[in-house]
C-alpha atoms as a PDB file:
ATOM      1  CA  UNK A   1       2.040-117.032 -76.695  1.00  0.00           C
ATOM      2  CA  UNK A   2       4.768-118.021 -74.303  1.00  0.00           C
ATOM      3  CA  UNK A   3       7.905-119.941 -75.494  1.00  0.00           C
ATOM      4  CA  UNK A   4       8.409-123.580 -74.061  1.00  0.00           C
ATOM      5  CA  UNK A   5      11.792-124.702 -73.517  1.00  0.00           C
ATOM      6  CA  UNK A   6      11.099-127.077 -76.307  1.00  0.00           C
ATOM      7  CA  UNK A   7      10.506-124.011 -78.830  1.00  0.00           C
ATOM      8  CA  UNK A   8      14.102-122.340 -77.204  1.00  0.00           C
ATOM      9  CA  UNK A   9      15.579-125.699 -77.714  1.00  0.00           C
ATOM     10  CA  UNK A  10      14.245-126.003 -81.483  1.00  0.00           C
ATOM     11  CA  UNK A  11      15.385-122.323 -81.969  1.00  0.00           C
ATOM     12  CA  UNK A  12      19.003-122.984 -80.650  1.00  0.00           C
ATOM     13  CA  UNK A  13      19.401-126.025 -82.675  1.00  0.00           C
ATOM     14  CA  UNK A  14      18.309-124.177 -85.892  1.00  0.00           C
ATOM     15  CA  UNK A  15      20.570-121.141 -85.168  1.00  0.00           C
ATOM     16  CA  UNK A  16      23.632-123.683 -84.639  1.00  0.00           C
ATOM     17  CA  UNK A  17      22.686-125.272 -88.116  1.00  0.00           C
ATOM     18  CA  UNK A  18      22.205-122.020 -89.811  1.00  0.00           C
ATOM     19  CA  UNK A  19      26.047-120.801 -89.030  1.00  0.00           C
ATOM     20  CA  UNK A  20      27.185-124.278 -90.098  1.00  0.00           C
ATOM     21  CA  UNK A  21      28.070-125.246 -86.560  1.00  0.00           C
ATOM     22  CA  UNK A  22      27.429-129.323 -85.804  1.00  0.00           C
ATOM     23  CA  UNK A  23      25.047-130.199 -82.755  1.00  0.00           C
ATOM     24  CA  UNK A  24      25.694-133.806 -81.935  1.00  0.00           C
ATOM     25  CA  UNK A  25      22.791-135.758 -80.482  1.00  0.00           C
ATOM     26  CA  UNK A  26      22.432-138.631 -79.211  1.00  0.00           C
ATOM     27  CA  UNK A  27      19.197-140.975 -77.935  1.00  0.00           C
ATOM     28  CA  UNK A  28      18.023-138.748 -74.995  1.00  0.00           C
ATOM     29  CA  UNK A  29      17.929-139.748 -71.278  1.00  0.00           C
ATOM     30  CA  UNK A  30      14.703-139.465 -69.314  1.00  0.00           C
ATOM     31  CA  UNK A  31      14.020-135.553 -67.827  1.00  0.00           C
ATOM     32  CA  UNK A  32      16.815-134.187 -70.467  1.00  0.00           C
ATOM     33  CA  UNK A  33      16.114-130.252 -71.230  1.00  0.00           C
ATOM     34  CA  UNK A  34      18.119-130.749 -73.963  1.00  0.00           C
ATOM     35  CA  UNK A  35      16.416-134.044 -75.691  1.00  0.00           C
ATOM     36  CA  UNK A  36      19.977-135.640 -76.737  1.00  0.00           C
ATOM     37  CA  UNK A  37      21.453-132.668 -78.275  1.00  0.00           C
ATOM     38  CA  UNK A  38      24.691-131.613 -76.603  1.00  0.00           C
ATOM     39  CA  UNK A  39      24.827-128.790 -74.479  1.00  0.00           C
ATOM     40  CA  UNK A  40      28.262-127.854 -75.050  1.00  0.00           C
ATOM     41  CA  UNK A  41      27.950-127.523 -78.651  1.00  0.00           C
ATOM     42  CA  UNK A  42      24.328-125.582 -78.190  1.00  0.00           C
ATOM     43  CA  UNK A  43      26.525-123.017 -76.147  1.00  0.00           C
ATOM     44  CA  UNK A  44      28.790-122.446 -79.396  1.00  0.00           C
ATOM     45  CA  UNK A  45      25.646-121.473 -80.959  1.00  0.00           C
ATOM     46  CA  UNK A  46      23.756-119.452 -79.080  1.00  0.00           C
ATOM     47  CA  UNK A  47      25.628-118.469 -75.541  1.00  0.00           C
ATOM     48  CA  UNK A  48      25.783-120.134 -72.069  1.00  0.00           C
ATOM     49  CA  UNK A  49      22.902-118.069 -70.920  1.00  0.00           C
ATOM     50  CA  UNK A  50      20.232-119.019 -73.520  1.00  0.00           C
ATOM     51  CA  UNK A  51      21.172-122.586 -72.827  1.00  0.00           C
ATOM     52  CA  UNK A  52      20.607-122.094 -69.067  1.00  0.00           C
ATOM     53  CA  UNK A  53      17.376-120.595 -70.138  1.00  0.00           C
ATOM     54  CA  UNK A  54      16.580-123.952 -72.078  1.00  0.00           C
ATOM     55  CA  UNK A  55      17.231-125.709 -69.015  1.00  0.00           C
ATOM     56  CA  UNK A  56      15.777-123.517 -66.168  1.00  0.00           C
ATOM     57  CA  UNK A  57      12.436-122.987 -67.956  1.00  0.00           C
ATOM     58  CA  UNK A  58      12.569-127.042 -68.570  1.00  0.00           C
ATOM     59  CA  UNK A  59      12.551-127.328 -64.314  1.00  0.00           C
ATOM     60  CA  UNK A  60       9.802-124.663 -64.193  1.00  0.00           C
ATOM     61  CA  UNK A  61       7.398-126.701 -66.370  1.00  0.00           C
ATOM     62  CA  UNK A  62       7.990-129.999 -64.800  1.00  0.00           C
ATOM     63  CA  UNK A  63       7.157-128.300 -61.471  1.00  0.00           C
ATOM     64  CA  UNK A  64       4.433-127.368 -62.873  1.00  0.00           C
ATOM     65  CA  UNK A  65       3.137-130.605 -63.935  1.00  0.00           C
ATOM     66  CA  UNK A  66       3.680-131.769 -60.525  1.00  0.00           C
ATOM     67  CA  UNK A  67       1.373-129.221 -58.276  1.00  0.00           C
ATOM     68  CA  UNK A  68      -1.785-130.241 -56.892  1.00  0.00           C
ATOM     69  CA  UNK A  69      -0.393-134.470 -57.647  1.00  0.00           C
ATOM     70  CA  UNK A  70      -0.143-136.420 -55.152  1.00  0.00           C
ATOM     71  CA  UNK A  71       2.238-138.703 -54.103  1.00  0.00           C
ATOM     72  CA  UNK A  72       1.911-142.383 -54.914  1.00  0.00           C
ATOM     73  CA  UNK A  73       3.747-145.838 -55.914  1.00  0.00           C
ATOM     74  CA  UNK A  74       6.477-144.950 -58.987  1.00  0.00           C
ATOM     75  CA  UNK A  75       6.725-140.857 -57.851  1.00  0.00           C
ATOM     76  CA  UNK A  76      10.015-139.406 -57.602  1.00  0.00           C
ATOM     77  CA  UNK A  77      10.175-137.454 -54.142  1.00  0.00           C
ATOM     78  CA  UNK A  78      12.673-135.873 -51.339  1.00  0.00           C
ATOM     79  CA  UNK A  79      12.639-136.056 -47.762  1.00  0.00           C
ATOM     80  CA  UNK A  80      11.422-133.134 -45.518  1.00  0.00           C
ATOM     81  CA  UNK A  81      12.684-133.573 -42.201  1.00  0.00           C
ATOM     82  CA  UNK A  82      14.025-135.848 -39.418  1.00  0.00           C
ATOM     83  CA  UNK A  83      16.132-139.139 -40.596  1.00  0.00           C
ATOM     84  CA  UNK A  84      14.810-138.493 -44.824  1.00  0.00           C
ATOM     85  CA  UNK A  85      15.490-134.786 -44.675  1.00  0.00           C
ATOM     86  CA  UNK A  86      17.427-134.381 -48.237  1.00  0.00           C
ATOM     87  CA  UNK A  87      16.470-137.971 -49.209  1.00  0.00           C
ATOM     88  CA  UNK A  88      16.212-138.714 -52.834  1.00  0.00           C
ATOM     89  CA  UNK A  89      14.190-141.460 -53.774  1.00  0.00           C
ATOM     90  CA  UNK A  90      11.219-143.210 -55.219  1.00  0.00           C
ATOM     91  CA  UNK A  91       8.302-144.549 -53.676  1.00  0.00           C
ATOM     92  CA  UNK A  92       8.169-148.493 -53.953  1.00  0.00           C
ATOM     93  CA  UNK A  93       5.537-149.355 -51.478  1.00  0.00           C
ATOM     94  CA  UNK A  94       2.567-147.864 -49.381  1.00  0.00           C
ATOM     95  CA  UNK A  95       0.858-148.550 -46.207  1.00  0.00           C
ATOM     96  CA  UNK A  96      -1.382-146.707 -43.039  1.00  0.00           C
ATOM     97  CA  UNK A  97       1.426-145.125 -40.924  1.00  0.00           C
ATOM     98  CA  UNK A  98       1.985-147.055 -37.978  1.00  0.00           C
ATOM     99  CA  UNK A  99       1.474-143.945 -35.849  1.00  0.00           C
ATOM    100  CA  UNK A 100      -1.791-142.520 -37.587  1.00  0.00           C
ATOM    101  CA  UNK A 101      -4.405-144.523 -39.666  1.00  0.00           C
ATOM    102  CA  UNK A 102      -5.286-141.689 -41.478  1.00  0.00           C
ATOM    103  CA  UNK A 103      -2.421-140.764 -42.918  1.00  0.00           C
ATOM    104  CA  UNK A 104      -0.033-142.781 -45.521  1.00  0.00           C
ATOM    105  CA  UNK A 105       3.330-143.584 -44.938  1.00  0.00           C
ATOM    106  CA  UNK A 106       5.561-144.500 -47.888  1.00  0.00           C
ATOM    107  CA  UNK A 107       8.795-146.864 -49.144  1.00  0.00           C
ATOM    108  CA  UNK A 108      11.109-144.640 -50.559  1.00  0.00           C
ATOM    109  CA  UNK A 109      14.503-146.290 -52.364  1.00  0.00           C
ATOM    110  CA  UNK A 110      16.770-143.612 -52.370  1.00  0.00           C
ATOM    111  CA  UNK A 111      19.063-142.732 -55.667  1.00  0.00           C
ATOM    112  CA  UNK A 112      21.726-144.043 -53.485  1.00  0.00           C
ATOM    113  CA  UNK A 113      22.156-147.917 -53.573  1.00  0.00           C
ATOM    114  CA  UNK A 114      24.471-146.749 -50.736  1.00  0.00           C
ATOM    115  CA  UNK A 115      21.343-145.729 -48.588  1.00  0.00           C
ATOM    116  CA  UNK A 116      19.402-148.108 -49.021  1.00  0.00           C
ATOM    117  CA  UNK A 117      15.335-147.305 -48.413  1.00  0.00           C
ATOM    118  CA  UNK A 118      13.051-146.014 -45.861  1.00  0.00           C
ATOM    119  CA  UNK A 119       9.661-145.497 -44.878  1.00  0.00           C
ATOM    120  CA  UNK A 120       8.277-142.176 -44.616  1.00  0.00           C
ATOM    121  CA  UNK A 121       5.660-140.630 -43.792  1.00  0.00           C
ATOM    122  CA  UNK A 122       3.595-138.884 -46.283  1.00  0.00           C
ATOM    123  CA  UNK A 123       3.700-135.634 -44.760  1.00  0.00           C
ATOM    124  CA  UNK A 124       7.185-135.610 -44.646  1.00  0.00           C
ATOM    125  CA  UNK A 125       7.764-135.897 -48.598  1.00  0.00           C
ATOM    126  CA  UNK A 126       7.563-133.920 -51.524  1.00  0.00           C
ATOM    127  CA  UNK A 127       7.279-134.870 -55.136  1.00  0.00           C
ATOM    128  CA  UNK A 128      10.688-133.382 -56.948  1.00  0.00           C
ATOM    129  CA  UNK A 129      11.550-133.628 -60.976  1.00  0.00           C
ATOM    130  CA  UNK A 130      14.131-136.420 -60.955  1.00  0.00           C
ATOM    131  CA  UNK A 131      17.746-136.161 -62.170  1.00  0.00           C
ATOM    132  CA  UNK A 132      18.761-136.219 -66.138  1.00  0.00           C
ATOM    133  CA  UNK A 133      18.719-140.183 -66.900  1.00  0.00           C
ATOM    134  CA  UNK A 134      17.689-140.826 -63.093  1.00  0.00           C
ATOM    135  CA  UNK A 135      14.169-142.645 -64.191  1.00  0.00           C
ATOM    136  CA  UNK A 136      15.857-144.775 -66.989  1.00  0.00           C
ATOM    137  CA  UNK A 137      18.496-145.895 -64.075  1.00  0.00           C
ATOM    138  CA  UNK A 138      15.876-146.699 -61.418  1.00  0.00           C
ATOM    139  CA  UNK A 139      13.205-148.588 -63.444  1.00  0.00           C
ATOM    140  CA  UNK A 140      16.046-150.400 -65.510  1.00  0.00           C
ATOM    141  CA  UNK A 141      15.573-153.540 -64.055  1.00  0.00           C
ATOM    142  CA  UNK A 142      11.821-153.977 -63.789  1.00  0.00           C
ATOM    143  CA  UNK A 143      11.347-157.527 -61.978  1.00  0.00           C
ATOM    144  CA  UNK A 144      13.791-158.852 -59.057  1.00  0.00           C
ATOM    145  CA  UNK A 145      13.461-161.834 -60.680  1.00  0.00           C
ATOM    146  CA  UNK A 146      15.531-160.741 -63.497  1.00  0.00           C
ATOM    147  CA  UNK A 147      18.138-160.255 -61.207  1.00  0.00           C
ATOM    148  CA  UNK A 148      18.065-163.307 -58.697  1.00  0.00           C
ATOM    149  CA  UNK A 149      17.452-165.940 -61.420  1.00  0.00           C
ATOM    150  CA  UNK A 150      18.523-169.127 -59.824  1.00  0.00           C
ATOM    151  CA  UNK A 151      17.617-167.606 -55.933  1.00  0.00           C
ATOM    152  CA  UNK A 152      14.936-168.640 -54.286  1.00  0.00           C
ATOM    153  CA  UNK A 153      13.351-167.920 -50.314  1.00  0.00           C
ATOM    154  CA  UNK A 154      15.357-169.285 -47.862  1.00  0.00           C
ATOM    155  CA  UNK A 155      19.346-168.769 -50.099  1.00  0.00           C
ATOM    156  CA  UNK A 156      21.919-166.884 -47.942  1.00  0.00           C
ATOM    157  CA  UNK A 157      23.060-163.780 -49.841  1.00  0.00           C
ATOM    158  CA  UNK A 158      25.444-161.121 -49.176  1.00  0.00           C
ATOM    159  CA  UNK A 159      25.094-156.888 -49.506  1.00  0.00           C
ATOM    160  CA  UNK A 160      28.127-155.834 -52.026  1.00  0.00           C
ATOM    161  CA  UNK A 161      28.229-152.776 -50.208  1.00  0.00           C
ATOM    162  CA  UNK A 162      28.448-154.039 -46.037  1.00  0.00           C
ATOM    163  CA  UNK A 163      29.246-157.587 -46.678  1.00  0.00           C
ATOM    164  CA  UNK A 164      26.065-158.325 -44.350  1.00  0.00           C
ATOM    165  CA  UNK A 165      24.695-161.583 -45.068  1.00  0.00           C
ATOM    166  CA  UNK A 166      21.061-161.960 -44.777  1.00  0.00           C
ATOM    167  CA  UNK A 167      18.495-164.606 -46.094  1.00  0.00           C
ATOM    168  CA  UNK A 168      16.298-164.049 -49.035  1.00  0.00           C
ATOM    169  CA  UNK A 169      12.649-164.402 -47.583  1.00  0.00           C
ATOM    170  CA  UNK A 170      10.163-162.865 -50.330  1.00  0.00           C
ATOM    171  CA  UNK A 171      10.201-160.700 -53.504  1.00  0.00           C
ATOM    172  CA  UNK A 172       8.198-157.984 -54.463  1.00  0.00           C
ATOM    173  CA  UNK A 173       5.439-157.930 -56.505  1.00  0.00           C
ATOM    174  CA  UNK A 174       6.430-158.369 -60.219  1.00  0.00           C
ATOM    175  CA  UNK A 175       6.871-155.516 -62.652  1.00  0.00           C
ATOM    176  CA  UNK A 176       6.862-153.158 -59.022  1.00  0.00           C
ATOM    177  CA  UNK A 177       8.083-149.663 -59.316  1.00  0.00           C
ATOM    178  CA  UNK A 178      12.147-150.394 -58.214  1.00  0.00           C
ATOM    179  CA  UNK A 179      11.878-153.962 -57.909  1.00  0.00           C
ATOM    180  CA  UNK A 180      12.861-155.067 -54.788  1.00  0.00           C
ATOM    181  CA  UNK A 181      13.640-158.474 -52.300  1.00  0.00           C
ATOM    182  CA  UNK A 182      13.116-158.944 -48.547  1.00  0.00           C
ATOM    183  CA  UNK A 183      16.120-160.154 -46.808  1.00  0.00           C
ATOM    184  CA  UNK A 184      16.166-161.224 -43.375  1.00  0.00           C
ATOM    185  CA  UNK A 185      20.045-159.947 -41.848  1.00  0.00           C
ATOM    186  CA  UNK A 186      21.327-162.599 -39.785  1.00  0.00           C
ATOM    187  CA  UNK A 187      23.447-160.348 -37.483  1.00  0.00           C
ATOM    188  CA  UNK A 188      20.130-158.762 -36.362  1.00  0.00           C
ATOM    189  CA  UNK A 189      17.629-160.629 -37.360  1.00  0.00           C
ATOM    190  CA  UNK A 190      15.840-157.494 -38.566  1.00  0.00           C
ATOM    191  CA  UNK A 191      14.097-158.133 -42.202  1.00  0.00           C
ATOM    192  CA  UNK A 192      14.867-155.183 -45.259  1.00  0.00           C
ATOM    193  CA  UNK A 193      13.022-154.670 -48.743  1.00  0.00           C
ATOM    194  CA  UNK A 194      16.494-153.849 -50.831  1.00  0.00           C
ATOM    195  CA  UNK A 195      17.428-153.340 -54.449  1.00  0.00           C
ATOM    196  CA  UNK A 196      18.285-156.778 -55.709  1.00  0.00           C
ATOM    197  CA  UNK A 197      21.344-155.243 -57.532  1.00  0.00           C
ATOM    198  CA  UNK A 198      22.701-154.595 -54.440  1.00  0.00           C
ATOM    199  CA  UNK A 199      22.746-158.334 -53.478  1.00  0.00           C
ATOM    200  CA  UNK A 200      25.197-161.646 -54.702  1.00  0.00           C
ATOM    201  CA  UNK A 201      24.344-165.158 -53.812  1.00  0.00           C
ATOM    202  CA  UNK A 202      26.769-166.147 -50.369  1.00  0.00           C
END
Protein backbone atom coordinates (compact mmCIF):
# COMPACT_ATOMS: atom_id res chain seq x y z
CA UNK A 1 0.00 0.00 0.00
CA UNK A 2 1.15 3.46 -0.90
CA UNK A 3 2.32 5.97 1.80
CA UNK A 4 0.15 9.24 2.25
CA UNK A 5 1.88 12.26 3.18
CA UNK A 6 0.04 11.92 6.41
CA UNK A 7 1.86 8.41 7.12
CA UNK A 8 5.49 10.39 5.99
CA UNK A 9 4.41 13.11 8.26
CA UNK A 10 3.56 10.61 11.28
CA UNK A 11 6.89 8.79 10.44
CA UNK A 12 9.02 12.06 10.58
CA UNK A 13 7.49 13.17 13.72
CA UNK A 14 8.20 9.77 15.42
CA UNK A 15 11.82 9.64 14.12
CA UNK A 16 12.37 13.34 15.58
CA UNK A 17 10.93 12.01 19.00
CA UNK A 18 12.88 8.87 18.95
CA UNK A 19 16.47 10.86 18.80
CA UNK A 20 15.11 13.16 21.51
CA UNK A 21 14.80 16.06 19.11
CA UNK A 22 11.56 18.56 20.02
CA UNK A 23 8.93 19.16 17.11
CA UNK A 24 6.94 22.18 18.11
CA UNK A 25 3.36 22.33 16.90
CA UNK A 26 1.07 24.52 16.92
CA UNK A 27 -3.00 24.62 15.93
CA UNK A 28 -2.67 23.99 12.13
CA UNK A 29 -3.74 26.40 9.32
CA UNK A 30 -6.13 25.23 6.62
CA UNK A 31 -4.18 23.14 3.49
CA UNK A 32 -0.96 22.70 5.95
CA UNK A 33 1.20 19.46 4.75
CA UNK A 34 2.61 19.63 7.86
CA UNK A 35 -0.68 19.77 10.29
CA UNK A 36 1.00 22.41 12.84
CA UNK A 37 4.21 20.71 13.31
CA UNK A 38 7.16 22.87 12.30
CA UNK A 39 8.94 22.27 9.31
CA UNK A 40 12.17 23.50 10.34
CA UNK A 41 12.48 21.32 13.22
CA UNK A 42 11.04 18.14 11.01
CA UNK A 43 14.18 18.92 8.76
CA UNK A 44 16.54 18.33 11.94
CA UNK A 45 14.99 15.04 12.01
CA UNK A 46 14.76 13.57 9.02
CA UNK A 47 16.47 15.87 6.06
CA UNK A 48 15.17 18.71 3.81
CA UNK A 49 14.29 16.25 1.15
CA UNK A 50 11.91 13.91 3.07
CA UNK A 51 10.19 17.03 4.25
CA UNK A 52 9.75 18.25 0.64
CA UNK A 53 8.44 14.82 0.04
CA UNK A 54 5.80 15.44 2.93
CA UNK A 55 4.84 18.44 1.21
CA UNK A 56 4.95 17.62 -2.58
CA UNK A 57 2.98 14.36 -2.17
CA UNK A 58 0.45 16.64 0.12
CA UNK A 59 -0.14 18.92 -3.44
CA UNK A 60 -0.43 15.66 -5.43
CA UNK A 61 -3.37 14.37 -3.34
CA UNK A 62 -5.26 17.54 -3.13
CA UNK A 63 -5.05 17.64 -6.95
CA UNK A 64 -6.33 14.70 -6.88
CA UNK A 65 -9.34 15.38 -4.94
CA UNK A 66 -10.02 18.12 -7.24
CA UNK A 67 -10.25 16.26 -10.90
CA UNK A 68 -13.40 15.65 -12.52
CA UNK A 69 -15.10 18.73 -9.69
CA UNK A 70 -16.44 21.33 -10.95
CA UNK A 71 -16.28 24.71 -10.23
CA UNK A 72 -18.88 26.37 -8.05
CA UNK A 73 -19.72 29.13 -5.22
CA UNK A 74 -16.82 28.72 -2.20
CA UNK A 75 -14.03 26.91 -4.85
CA UNK A 76 -10.64 28.15 -4.79
CA UNK A 77 -9.55 28.77 -8.56
CA UNK A 78 -6.90 30.71 -10.97
CA UNK A 79 -7.37 32.58 -13.99
CA UNK A 80 -6.54 31.15 -17.50
CA UNK A 81 -6.20 33.84 -19.83
CA UNK A 82 -6.96 37.44 -20.90
CA UNK A 83 -7.47 40.17 -17.91
CA UNK A 84 -7.64 36.87 -14.89
CA UNK A 85 -4.69 35.07 -16.41
CA UNK A 86 -2.66 34.23 -12.98
CA UNK A 87 -5.66 35.38 -10.88
CA UNK A 88 -6.01 33.88 -7.50
CA UNK A 89 -9.25 33.87 -6.08
CA UNK A 90 -12.49 32.42 -4.90
CA UNK A 91 -15.68 32.23 -6.46
CA UNK A 92 -18.37 34.44 -4.58
CA UNK A 93 -21.12 34.59 -7.07
CA UNK A 94 -22.53 32.90 -10.32
CA UNK A 95 -24.55 33.86 -13.24
CA UNK A 96 -25.28 32.93 -17.36
CA UNK A 97 -22.34 34.72 -19.09
CA UNK A 98 -23.47 37.72 -20.66
CA UNK A 99 -21.98 36.54 -23.96
CA UNK A 100 -23.31 32.81 -23.96
CA UNK A 101 -26.39 31.41 -22.03
CA UNK A 102 -25.00 28.23 -21.91
CA UNK A 103 -22.13 28.69 -20.28
CA UNK A 104 -21.45 30.10 -16.52
CA UNK A 105 -19.54 32.94 -15.77
CA UNK A 106 -18.22 33.40 -12.22
CA UNK A 107 -17.26 36.21 -9.25
CA UNK A 108 -13.94 35.55 -8.34
CA UNK A 109 -12.35 37.74 -5.16
CA UNK A 110 -8.89 37.47 -5.67
CA UNK A 111 -6.30 36.69 -2.57
CA UNK A 112 -5.39 40.21 -3.17
CA UNK A 113 -7.63 42.82 -1.33
CA UNK A 114 -5.39 44.92 -3.64
CA UNK A 115 -7.24 43.45 -6.78
CA UNK A 116 -10.22 43.51 -5.93
CA UNK A 117 -12.76 40.84 -7.91
CA UNK A 118 -13.84 39.92 -11.28
CA UNK A 119 -16.10 38.01 -13.28
CA UNK A 120 -14.96 35.25 -15.29
CA UNK A 121 -15.95 33.11 -17.37
CA UNK A 122 -16.10 29.53 -16.53
CA UNK A 123 -14.01 28.35 -19.20
CA UNK A 124 -11.41 30.52 -18.35
CA UNK A 125 -10.81 29.09 -14.66
CA UNK A 126 -9.38 26.29 -13.03
CA UNK A 127 -9.90 24.91 -9.59
CA UNK A 128 -6.21 25.18 -7.73
CA UNK A 129 -5.36 23.85 -3.91
CA UNK A 130 -5.30 27.16 -2.04
CA UNK A 131 -2.33 28.60 -0.11
CA UNK A 132 -1.25 27.29 3.61
CA UNK A 133 -3.84 29.33 5.94
CA UNK A 134 -5.38 30.99 2.65
CA UNK A 135 -9.10 29.41 3.41
CA UNK A 136 -9.00 30.37 7.19
CA UNK A 137 -8.05 34.12 5.87
CA UNK A 138 -10.77 34.33 3.21
CA UNK A 139 -13.82 32.86 5.03
CA UNK A 140 -12.72 34.68 8.36
CA UNK A 141 -15.29 37.05 8.31
CA UNK A 142 -18.39 35.16 7.24
CA UNK A 143 -21.26 37.96 7.06
CA UNK A 144 -20.59 41.72 5.77
CA UNK A 145 -22.66 42.55 8.34
CA UNK A 146 -20.15 41.74 10.88
CA UNK A 147 -18.09 44.18 9.40
CA UNK A 148 -20.40 47.26 8.52
CA UNK A 149 -22.35 47.15 11.82
CA UNK A 150 -23.81 50.57 12.09
CA UNK A 151 -23.83 51.01 7.84
CA UNK A 152 -26.66 50.83 6.12
CA UNK A 153 -27.73 51.39 1.96
CA UNK A 154 -27.36 54.67 0.97
CA UNK A 155 -23.85 55.68 3.77
CA UNK A 156 -20.89 57.16 1.81
CA UNK A 157 -17.81 55.00 2.44
CA UNK A 158 -14.34 55.15 1.39
CA UNK A 159 -11.76 52.16 -0.22
CA UNK A 160 -8.58 52.11 2.33
CA UNK A 161 -6.64 51.19 -0.51
CA UNK A 162 -7.70 54.18 -3.51
CA UNK A 163 -9.40 56.53 -1.23
CA UNK A 164 -12.46 56.20 -3.80
CA UNK A 165 -15.57 57.02 -2.17
CA UNK A 166 -18.55 55.18 -3.25
CA UNK A 167 -22.09 54.59 -1.69
CA UNK A 168 -23.09 51.44 0.01
CA UNK A 169 -26.17 50.15 -2.09
CA UNK A 170 -26.74 46.32 -1.05
CA UNK A 171 -24.99 43.43 0.78
CA UNK A 172 -24.59 40.06 -0.09
CA UNK A 173 -26.42 37.32 0.89
CA UNK A 174 -25.64 36.35 4.55
CA UNK A 175 -23.20 33.65 5.56
CA UNK A 176 -21.97 34.00 1.42
CA UNK A 177 -18.72 32.44 0.52
CA UNK A 178 -16.28 35.92 0.99
CA UNK A 179 -18.88 38.11 2.17
CA UNK A 180 -19.16 40.94 0.22
CA UNK A 181 -21.07 44.76 -0.27
CA UNK A 182 -22.11 46.59 -3.45
CA UNK A 183 -20.84 50.04 -3.62
CA UNK A 184 -21.83 52.43 -6.11
CA UNK A 185 -18.24 54.77 -6.91
CA UNK A 186 -19.23 58.21 -7.21
CA UNK A 187 -16.37 59.26 -9.58
CA UNK A 188 -17.89 56.82 -12.13
CA UNK A 189 -20.90 55.94 -11.15
CA UNK A 190 -20.04 52.32 -11.93
CA UNK A 191 -21.43 49.84 -9.00
CA UNK A 192 -18.62 46.98 -7.41
CA UNK A 193 -19.33 43.80 -5.12
CA UNK A 194 -16.02 44.38 -2.72
CA UNK A 195 -14.66 42.84 0.44
CA UNK A 196 -16.18 44.85 3.22
CA UNK A 197 -12.73 44.87 4.98
CA UNK A 198 -11.57 46.84 2.41
CA UNK A 199 -14.10 49.65 3.18
CA UNK A 200 -14.36 52.58 6.31
CA UNK A 201 -17.41 54.66 6.80
CA UNK A 202 -16.57 58.46 4.91
Amino acid sequence: MSKTSQDLLNNAVQTALAVGLPVAQTSPRSHDPFRGYSPSDLVEAVGDEDVREISSLYEKEKLAELEGAEVTIGSPVVGLRGKSKGLLGWVSKEMPSQYDQNEMAFLVVSVDPSKGSAWVKSKSLKLRVPLVGEEDEMFRVRSAREVCVGWGRGHMVESVLTGARGILVGFGQENLCVPQVCVQWVSTGSEEWVLPTLLKKA
